[in-house]
PDB file of N, CA and C in Angstrom:
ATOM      1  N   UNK A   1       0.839  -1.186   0.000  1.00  0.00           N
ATOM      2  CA  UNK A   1       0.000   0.000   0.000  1.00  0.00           C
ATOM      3  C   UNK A   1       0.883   1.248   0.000  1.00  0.00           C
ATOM      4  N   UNK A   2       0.510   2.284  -0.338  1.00  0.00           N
ATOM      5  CA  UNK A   2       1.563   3.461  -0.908  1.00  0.00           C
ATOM      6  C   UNK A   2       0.486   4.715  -0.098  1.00  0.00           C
ATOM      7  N   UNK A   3       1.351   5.734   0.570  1.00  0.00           N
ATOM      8  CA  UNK A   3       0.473   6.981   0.712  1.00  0.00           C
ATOM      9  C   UNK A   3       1.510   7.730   0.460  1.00  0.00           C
ATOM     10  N   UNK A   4       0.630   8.900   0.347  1.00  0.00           N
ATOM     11  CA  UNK A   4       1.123  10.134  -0.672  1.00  0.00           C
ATOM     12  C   UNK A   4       1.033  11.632  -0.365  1.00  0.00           C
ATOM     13  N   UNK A   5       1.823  12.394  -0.022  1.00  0.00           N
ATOM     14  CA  UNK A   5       1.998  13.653   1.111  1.00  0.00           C
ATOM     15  C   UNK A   5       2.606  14.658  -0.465  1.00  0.00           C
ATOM     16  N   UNK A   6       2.032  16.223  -0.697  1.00  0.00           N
ATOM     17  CA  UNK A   6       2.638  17.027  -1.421  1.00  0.00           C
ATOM     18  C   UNK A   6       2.574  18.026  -0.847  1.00  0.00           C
ATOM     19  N   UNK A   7       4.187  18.817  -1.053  1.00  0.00           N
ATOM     20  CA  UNK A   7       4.110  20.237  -0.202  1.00  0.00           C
ATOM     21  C   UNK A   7       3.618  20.692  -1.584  1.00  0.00           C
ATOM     22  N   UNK A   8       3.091  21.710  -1.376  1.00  0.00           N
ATOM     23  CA  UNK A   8       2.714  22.901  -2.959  1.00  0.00           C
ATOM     24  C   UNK A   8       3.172  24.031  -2.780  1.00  0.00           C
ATOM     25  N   UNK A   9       3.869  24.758  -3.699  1.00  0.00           N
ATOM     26  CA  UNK A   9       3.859  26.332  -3.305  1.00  0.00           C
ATOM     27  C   UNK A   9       5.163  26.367  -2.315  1.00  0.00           C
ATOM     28  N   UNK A  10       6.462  25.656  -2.556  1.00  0.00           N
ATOM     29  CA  UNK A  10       6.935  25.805  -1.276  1.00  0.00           C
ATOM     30  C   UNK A  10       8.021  27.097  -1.849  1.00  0.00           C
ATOM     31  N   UNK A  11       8.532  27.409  -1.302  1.00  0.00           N
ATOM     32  CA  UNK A  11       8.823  29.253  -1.772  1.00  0.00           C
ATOM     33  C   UNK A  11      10.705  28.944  -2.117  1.00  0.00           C
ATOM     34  N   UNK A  12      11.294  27.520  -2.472  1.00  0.00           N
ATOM     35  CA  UNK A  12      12.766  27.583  -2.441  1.00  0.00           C
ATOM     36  C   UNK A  12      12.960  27.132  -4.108  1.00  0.00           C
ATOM     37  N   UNK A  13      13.586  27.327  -4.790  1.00  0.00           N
ATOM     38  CA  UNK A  13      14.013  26.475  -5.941  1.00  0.00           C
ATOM     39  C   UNK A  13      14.291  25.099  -5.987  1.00  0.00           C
ATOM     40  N   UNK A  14      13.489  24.527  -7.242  1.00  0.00           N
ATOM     41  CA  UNK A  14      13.690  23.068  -7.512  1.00  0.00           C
ATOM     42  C   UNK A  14      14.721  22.345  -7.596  1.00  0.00           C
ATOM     43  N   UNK A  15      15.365  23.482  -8.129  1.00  0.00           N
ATOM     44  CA  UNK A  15      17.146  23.211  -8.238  1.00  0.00           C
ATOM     45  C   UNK A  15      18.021  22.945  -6.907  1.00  0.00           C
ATOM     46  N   UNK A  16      17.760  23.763  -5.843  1.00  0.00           N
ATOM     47  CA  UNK A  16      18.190  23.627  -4.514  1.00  0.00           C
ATOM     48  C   UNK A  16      17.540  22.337  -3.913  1.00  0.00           C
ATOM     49  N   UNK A  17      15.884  21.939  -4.150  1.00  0.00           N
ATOM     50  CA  UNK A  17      15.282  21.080  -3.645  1.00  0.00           C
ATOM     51  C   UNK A  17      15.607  19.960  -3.764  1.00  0.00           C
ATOM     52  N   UNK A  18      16.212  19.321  -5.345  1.00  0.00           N
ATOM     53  CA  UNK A  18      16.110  18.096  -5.697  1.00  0.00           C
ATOM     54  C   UNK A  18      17.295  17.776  -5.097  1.00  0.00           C
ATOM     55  N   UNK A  19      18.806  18.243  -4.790  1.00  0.00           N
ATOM     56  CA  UNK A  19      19.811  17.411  -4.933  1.00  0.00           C
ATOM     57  C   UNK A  19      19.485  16.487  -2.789  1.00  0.00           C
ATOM     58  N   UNK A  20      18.432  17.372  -2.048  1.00  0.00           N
ATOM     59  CA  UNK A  20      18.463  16.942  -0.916  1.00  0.00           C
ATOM     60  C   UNK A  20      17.137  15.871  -1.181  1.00  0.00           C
ATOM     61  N   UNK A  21      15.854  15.778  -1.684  1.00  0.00           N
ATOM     62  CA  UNK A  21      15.624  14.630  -1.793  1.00  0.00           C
ATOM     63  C   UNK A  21      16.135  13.355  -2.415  1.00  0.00           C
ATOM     64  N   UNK A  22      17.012  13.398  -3.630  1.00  0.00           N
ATOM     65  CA  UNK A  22      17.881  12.290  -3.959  1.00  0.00           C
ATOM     66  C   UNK A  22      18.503  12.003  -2.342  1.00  0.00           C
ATOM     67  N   UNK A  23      18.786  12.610  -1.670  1.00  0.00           N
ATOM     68  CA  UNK A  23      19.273  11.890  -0.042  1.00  0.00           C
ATOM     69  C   UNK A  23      18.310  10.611   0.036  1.00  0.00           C
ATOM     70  N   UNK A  24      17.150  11.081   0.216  1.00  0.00           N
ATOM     71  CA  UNK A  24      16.355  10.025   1.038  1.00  0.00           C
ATOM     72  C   UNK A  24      15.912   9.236   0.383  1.00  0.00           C
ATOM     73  N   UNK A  25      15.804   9.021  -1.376  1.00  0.00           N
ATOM     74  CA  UNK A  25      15.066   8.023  -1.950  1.00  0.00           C
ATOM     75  C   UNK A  25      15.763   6.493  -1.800  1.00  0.00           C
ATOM     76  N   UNK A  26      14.661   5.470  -1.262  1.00  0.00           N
ATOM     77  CA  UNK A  26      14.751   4.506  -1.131  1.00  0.00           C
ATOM     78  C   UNK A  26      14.891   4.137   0.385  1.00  0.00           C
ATOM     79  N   UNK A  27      15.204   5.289   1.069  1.00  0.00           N
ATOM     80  CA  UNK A  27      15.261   4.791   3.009  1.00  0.00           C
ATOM     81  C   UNK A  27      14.415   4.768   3.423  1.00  0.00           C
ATOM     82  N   UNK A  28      14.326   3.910   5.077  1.00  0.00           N
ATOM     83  CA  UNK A  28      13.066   4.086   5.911  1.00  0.00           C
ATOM     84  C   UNK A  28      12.808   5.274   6.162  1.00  0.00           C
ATOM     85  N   UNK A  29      11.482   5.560   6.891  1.00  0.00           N
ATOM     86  CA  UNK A  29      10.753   7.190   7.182  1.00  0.00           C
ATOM     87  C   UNK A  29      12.245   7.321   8.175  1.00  0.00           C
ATOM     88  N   UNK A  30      12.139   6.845   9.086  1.00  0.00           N
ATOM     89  CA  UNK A  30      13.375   7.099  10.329  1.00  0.00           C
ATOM     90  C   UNK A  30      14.367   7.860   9.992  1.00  0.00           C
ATOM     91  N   UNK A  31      15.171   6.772   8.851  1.00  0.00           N
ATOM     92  CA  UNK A  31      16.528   7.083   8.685  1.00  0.00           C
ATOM     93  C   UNK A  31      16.141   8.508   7.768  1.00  0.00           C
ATOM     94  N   UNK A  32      15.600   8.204   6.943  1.00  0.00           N
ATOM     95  CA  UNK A  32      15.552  10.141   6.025  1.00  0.00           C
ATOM     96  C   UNK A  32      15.067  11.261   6.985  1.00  0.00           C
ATOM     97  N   UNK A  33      14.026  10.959   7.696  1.00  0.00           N
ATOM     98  CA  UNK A  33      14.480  11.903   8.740  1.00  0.00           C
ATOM     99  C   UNK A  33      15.544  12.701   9.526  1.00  0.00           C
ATOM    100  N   UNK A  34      16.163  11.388  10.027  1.00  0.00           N
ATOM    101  CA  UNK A  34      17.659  11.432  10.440  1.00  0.00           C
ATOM    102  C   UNK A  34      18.548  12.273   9.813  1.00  0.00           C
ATOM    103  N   UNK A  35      18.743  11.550   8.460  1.00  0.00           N
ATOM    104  CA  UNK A  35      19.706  12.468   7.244  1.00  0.00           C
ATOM    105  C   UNK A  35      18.905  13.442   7.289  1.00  0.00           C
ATOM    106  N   UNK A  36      17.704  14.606   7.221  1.00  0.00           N
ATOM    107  CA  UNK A  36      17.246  15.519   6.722  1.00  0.00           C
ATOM    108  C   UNK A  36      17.444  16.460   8.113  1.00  0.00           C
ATOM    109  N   UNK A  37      17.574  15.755   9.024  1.00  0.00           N
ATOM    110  CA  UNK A  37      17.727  16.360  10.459  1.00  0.00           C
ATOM    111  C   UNK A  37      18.981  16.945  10.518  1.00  0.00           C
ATOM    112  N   UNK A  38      19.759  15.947  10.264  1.00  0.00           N
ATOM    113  CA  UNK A  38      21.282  17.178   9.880  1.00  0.00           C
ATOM    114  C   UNK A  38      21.916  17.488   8.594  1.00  0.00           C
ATOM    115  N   UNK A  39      20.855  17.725   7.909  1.00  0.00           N
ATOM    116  CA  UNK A  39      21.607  18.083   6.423  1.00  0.00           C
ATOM    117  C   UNK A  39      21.641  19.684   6.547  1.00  0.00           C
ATOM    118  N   UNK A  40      22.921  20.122   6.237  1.00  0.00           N
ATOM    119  CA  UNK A  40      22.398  21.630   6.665  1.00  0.00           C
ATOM    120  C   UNK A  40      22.068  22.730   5.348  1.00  0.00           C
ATOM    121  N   UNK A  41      20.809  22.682   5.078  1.00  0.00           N
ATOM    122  CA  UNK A  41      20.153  23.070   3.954  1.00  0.00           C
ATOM    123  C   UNK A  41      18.520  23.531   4.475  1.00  0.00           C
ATOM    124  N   UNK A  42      18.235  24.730   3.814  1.00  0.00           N
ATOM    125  CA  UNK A  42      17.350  25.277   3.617  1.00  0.00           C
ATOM    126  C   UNK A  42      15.621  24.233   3.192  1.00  0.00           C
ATOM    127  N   UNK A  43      16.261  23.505   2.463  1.00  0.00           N
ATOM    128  CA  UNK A  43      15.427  22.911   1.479  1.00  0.00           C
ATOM    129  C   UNK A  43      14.801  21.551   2.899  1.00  0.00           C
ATOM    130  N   UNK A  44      15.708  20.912   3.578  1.00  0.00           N
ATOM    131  CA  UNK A  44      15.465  20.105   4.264  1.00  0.00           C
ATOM    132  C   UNK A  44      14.610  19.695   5.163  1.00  0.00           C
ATOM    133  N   UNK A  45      14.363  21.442   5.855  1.00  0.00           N
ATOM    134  CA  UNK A  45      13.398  21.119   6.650  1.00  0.00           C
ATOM    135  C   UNK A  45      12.081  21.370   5.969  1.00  0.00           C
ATOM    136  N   UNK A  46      11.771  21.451   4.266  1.00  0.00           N
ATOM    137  CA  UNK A  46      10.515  21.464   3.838  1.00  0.00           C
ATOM    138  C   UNK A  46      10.257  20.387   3.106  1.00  0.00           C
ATOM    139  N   UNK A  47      11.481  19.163   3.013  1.00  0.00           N
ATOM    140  CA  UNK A  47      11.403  18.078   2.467  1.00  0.00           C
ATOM    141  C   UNK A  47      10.880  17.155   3.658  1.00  0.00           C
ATOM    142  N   UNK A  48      11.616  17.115   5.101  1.00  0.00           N
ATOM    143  CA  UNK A  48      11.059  16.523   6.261  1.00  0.00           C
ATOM    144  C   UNK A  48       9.295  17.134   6.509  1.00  0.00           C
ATOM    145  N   UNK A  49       9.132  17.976   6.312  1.00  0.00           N
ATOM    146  CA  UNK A  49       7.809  18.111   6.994  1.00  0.00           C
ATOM    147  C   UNK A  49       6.945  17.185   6.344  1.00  0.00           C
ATOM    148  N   UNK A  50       7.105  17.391   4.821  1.00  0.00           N
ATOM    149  CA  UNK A  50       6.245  16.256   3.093  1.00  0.00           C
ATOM    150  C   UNK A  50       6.615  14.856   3.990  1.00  0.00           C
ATOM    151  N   UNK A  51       7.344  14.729   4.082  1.00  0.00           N
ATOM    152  CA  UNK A  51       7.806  13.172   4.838  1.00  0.00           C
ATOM    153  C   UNK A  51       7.230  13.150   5.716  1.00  0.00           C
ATOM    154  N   UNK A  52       6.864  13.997   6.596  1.00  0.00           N
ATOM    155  CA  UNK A  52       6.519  13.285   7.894  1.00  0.00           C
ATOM    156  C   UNK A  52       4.592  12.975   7.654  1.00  0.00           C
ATOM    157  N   UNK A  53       4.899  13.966   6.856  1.00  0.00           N
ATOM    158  CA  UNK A  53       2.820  14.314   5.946  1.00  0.00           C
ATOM    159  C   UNK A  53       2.701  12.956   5.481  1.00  0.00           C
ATOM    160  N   UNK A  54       3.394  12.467   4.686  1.00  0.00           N
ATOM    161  CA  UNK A  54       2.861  11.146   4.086  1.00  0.00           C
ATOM    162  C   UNK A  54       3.017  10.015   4.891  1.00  0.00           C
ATOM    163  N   UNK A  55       4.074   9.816   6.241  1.00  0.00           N
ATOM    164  CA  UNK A  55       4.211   8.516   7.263  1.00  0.00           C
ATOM    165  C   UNK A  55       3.065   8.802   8.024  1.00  0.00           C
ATOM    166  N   UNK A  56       2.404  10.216   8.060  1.00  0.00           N
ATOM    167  CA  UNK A  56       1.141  10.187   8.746  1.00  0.00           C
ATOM    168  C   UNK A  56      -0.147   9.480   8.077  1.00  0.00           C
ATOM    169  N   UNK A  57      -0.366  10.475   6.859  1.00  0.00           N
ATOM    170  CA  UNK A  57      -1.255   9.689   6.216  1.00  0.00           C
ATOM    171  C   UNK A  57      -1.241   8.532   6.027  1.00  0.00           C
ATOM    172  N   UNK A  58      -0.258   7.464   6.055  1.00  0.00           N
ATOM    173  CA  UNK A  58      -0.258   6.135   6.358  1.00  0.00           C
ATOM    174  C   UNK A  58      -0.644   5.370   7.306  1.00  0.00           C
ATOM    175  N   UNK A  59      -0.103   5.948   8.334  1.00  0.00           N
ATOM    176  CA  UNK A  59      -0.378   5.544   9.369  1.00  0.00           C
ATOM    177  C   UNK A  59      -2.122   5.703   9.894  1.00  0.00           C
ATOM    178  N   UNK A  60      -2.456   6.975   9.438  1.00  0.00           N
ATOM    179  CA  UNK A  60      -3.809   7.368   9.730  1.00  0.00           C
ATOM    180  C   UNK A  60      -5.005   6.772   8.794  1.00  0.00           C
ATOM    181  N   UNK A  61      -4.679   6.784   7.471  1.00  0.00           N
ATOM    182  CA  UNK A  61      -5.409   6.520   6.840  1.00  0.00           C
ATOM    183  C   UNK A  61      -5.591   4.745   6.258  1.00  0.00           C
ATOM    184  N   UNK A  62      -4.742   4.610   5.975  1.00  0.00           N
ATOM    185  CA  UNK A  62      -4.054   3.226   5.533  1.00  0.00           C
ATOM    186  C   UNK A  62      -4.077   1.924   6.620  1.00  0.00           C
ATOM    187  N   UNK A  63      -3.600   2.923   8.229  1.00  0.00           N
ATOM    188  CA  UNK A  63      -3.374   2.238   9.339  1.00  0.00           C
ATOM    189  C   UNK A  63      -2.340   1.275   9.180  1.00  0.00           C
ATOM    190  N   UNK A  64      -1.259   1.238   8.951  1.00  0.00           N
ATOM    191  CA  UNK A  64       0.262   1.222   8.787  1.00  0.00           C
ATOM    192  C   UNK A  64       1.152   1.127   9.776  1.00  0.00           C
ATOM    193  N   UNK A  65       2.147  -0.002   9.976  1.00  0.00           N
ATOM    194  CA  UNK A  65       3.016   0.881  10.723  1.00  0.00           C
ATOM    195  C   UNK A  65       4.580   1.736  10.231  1.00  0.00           C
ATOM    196  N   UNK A  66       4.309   2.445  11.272  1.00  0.00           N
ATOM    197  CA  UNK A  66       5.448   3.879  10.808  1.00  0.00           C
ATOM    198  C   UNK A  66       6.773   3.223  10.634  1.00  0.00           C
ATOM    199  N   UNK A  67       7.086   2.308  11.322  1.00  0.00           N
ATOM    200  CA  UNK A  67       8.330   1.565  11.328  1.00  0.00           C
ATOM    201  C   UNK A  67       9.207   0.400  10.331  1.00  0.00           C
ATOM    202  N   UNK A  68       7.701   0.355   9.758  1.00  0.00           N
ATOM    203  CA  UNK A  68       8.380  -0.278   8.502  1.00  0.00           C
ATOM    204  C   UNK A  68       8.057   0.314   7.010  1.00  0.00           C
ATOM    205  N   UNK A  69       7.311   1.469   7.040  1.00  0.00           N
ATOM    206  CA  UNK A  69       7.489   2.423   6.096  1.00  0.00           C
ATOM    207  C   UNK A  69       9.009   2.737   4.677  1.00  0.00           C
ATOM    208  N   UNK A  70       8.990   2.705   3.864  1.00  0.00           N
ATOM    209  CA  UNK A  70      10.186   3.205   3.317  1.00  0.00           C
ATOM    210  C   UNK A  70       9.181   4.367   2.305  1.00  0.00           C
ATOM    211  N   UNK A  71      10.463   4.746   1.748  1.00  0.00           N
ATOM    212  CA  UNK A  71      10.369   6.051   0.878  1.00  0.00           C
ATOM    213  C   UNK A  71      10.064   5.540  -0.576  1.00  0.00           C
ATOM    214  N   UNK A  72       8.672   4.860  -0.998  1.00  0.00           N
ATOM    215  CA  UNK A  72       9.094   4.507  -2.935  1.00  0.00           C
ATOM    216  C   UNK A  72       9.666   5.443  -3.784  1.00  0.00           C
ATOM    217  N   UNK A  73       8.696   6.350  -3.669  1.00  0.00           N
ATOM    218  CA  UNK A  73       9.515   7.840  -4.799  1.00  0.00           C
ATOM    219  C   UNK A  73       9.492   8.635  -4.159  1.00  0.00           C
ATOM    220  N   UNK A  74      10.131   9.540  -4.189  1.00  0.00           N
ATOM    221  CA  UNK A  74      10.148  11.360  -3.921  1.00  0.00           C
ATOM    222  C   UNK A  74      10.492  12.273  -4.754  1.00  0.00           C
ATOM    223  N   UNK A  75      10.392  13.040  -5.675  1.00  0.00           N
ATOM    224  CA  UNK A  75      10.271  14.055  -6.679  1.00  0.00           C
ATOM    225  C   UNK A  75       9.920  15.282  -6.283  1.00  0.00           C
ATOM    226  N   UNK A  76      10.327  16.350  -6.958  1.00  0.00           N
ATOM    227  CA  UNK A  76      10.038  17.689  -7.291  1.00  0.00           C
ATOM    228  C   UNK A  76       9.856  18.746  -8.387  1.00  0.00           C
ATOM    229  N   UNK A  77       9.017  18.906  -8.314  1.00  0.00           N
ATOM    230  CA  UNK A  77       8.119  19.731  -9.536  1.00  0.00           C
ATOM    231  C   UNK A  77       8.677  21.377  -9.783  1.00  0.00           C
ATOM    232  N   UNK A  78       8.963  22.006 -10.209  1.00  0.00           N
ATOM    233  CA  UNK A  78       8.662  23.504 -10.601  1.00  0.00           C
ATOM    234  C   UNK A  78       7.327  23.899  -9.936  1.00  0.00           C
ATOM    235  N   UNK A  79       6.940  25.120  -9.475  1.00  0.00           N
ATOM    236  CA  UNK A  79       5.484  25.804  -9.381  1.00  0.00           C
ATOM    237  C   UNK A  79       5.667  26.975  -9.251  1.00  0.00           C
ATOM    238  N   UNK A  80       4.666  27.472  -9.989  1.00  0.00           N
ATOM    239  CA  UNK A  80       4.745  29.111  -9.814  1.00  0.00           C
ATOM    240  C   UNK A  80       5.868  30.212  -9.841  1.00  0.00           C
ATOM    241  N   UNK A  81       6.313  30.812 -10.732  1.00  0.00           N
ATOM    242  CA  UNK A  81       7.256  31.717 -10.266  1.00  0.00           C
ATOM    243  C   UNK A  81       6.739  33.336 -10.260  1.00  0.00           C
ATOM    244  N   UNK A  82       7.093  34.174  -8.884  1.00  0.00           N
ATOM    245  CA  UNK A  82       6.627  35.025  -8.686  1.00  0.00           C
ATOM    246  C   UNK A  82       7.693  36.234  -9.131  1.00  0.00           C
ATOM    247  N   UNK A  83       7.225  36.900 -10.552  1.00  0.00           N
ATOM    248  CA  UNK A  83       8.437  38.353 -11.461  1.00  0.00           C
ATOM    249  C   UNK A  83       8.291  39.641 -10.516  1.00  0.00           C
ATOM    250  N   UNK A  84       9.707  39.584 -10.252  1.00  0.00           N
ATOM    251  CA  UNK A  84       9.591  41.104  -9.683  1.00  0.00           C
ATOM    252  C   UNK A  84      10.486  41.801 -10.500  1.00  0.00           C
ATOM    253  N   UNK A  85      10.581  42.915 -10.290  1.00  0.00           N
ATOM    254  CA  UNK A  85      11.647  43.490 -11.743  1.00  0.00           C
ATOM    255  C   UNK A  85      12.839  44.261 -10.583  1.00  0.00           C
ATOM    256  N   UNK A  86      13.710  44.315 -10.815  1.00  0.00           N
ATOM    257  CA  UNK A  86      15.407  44.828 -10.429  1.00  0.00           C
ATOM    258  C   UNK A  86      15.837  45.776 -11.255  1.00  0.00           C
ATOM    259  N   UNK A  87      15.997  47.276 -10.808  1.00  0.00           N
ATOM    260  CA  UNK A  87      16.673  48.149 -11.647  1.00  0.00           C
ATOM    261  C   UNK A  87      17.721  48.043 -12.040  1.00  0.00           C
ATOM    262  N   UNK A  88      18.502  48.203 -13.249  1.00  0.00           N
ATOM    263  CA  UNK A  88      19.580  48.458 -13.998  1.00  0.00           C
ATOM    264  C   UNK A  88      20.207  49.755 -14.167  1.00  0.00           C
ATOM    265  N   UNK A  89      21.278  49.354 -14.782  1.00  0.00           N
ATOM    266  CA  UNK A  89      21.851  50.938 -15.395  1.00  0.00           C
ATOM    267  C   UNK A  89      20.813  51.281 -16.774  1.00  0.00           C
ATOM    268  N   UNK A  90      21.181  52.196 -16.426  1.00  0.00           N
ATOM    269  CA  UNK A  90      20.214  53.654 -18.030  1.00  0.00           C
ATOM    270  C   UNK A  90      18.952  53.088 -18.018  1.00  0.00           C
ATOM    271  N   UNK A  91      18.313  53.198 -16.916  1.00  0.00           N
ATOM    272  CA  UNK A  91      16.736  53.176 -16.647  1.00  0.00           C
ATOM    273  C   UNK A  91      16.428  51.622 -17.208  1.00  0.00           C
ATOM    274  N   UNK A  92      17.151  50.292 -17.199  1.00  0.00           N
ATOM    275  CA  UNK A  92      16.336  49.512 -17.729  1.00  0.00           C
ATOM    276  C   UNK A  92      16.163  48.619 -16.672  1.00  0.00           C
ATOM    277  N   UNK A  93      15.784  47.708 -16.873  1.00  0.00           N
ATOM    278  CA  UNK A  93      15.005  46.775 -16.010  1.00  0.00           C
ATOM    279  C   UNK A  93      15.012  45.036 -16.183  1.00  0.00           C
ATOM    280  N   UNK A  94      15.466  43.845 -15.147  1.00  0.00           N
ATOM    281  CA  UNK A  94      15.748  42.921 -14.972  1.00  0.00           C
ATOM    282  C   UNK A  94      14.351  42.343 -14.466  1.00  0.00           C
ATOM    283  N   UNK A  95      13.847  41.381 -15.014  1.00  0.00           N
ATOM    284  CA  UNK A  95      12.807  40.058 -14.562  1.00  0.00           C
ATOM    285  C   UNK A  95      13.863  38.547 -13.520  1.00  0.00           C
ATOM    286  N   UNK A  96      13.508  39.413 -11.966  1.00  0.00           N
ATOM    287  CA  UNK A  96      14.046  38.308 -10.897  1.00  0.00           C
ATOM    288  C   UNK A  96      12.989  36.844 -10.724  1.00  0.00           C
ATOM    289  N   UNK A  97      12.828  35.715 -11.113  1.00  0.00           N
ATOM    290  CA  UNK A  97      12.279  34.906 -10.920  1.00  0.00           C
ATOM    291  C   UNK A  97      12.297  34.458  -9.498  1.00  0.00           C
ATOM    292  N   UNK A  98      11.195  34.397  -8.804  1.00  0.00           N
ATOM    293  CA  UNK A  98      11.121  34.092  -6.826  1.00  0.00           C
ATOM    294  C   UNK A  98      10.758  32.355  -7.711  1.00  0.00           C
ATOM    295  N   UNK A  99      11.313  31.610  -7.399  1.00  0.00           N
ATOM    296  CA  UNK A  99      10.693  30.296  -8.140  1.00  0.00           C
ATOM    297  C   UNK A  99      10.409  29.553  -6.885  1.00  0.00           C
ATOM    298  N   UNK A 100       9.144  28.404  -7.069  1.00  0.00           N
ATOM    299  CA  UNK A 100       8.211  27.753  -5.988  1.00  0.00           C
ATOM    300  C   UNK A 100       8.932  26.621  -6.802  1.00  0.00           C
ATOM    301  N   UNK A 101       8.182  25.305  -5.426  1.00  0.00           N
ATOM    302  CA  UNK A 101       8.643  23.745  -6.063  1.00  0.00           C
ATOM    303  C   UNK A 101       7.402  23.289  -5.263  1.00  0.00           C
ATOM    304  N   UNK A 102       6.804  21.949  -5.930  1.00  0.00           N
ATOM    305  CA  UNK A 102       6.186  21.113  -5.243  1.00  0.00           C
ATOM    306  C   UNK A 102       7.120  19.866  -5.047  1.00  0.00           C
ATOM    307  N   UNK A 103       6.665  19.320  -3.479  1.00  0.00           N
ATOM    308  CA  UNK A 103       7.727  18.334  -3.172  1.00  0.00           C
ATOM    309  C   UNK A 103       6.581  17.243  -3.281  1.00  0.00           C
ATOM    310  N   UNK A 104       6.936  16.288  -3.655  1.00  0.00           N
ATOM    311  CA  UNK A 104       5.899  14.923  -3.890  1.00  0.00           C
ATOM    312  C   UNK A 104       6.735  13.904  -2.973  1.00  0.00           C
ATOM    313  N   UNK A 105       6.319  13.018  -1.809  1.00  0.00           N
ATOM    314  CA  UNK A 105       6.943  11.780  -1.404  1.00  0.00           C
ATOM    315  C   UNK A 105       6.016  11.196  -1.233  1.00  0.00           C
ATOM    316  N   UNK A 106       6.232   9.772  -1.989  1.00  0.00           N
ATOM    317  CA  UNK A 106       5.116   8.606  -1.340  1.00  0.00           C
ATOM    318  C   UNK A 106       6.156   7.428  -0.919  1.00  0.00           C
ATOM    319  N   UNK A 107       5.048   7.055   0.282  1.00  0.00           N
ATOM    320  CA  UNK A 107       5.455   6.096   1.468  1.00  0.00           C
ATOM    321  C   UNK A 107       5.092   4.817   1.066  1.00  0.00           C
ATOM    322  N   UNK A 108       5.940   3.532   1.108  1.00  0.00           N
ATOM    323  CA  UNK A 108       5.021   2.174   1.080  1.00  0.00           C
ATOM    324  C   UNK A 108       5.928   1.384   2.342  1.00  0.00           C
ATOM    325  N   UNK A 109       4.508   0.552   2.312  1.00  0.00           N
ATOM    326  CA  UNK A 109       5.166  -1.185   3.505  1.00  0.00           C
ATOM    327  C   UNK A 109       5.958  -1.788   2.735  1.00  0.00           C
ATOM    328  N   UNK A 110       6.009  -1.701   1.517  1.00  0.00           N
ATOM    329  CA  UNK A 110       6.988  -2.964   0.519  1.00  0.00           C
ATOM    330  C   UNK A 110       6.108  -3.839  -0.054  1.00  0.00           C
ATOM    331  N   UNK A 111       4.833  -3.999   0.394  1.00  0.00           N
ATOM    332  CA  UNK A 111       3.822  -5.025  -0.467  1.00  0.00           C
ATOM    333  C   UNK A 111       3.265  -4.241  -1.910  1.00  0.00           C
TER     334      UNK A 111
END
């Protein structure tokens, strides 16, 4: 059985996001925790929260236990980028991309 936790809208780049979920794909909930607990990155503690969202919904919905949980996939999406413009020299003007990511992790027992 598989459950399925998505952050949306999370306000860091995909680019920053992905190289810390490649950490956890394929570990128990525990251990990626663990690693995400001291990874020292920005991105980490919004990849742990998606993780802890989907060992819940397992547990809650599915009725699961948390302990033998692993990580099947975890991915990250692009979302939304918010243009603000940055002045230049001789009055012109720069498009700053604020870029969003959705974090996707789903949880399974292994069956």
């Amino acid at each position: 059985m598989e459950a399925k936790a998505i952050g949306r809208y999370v306000r860091i780049s995909p680019t920053k996001v992905r190289p810390v979920v490649a950490l956890i794909k394929g570990k128990g909930v525990g251990d990626a925790l663990a690693v995400l607990r001291f990874t020292p990155n920005r991105a980490a503690r919004a990849v742990a929260k998606v993780v802890m969202s989907a060992a819940a919904n397992a547990e809650h919905n599915l009725e699961l236990d948390r302990d033998v949980l692993r990580i099947a996939r975890a991915y990250v999406d692009g979302g939304p980028s918010v243009k603000r413009m940055q002045a230049r020299a001789r009055g012109r003007a720069d498009i700053v991309k604020k870029r969003s990511s959705h974090i996707t992790v789903v949880v399974t027992d292994g069956e």
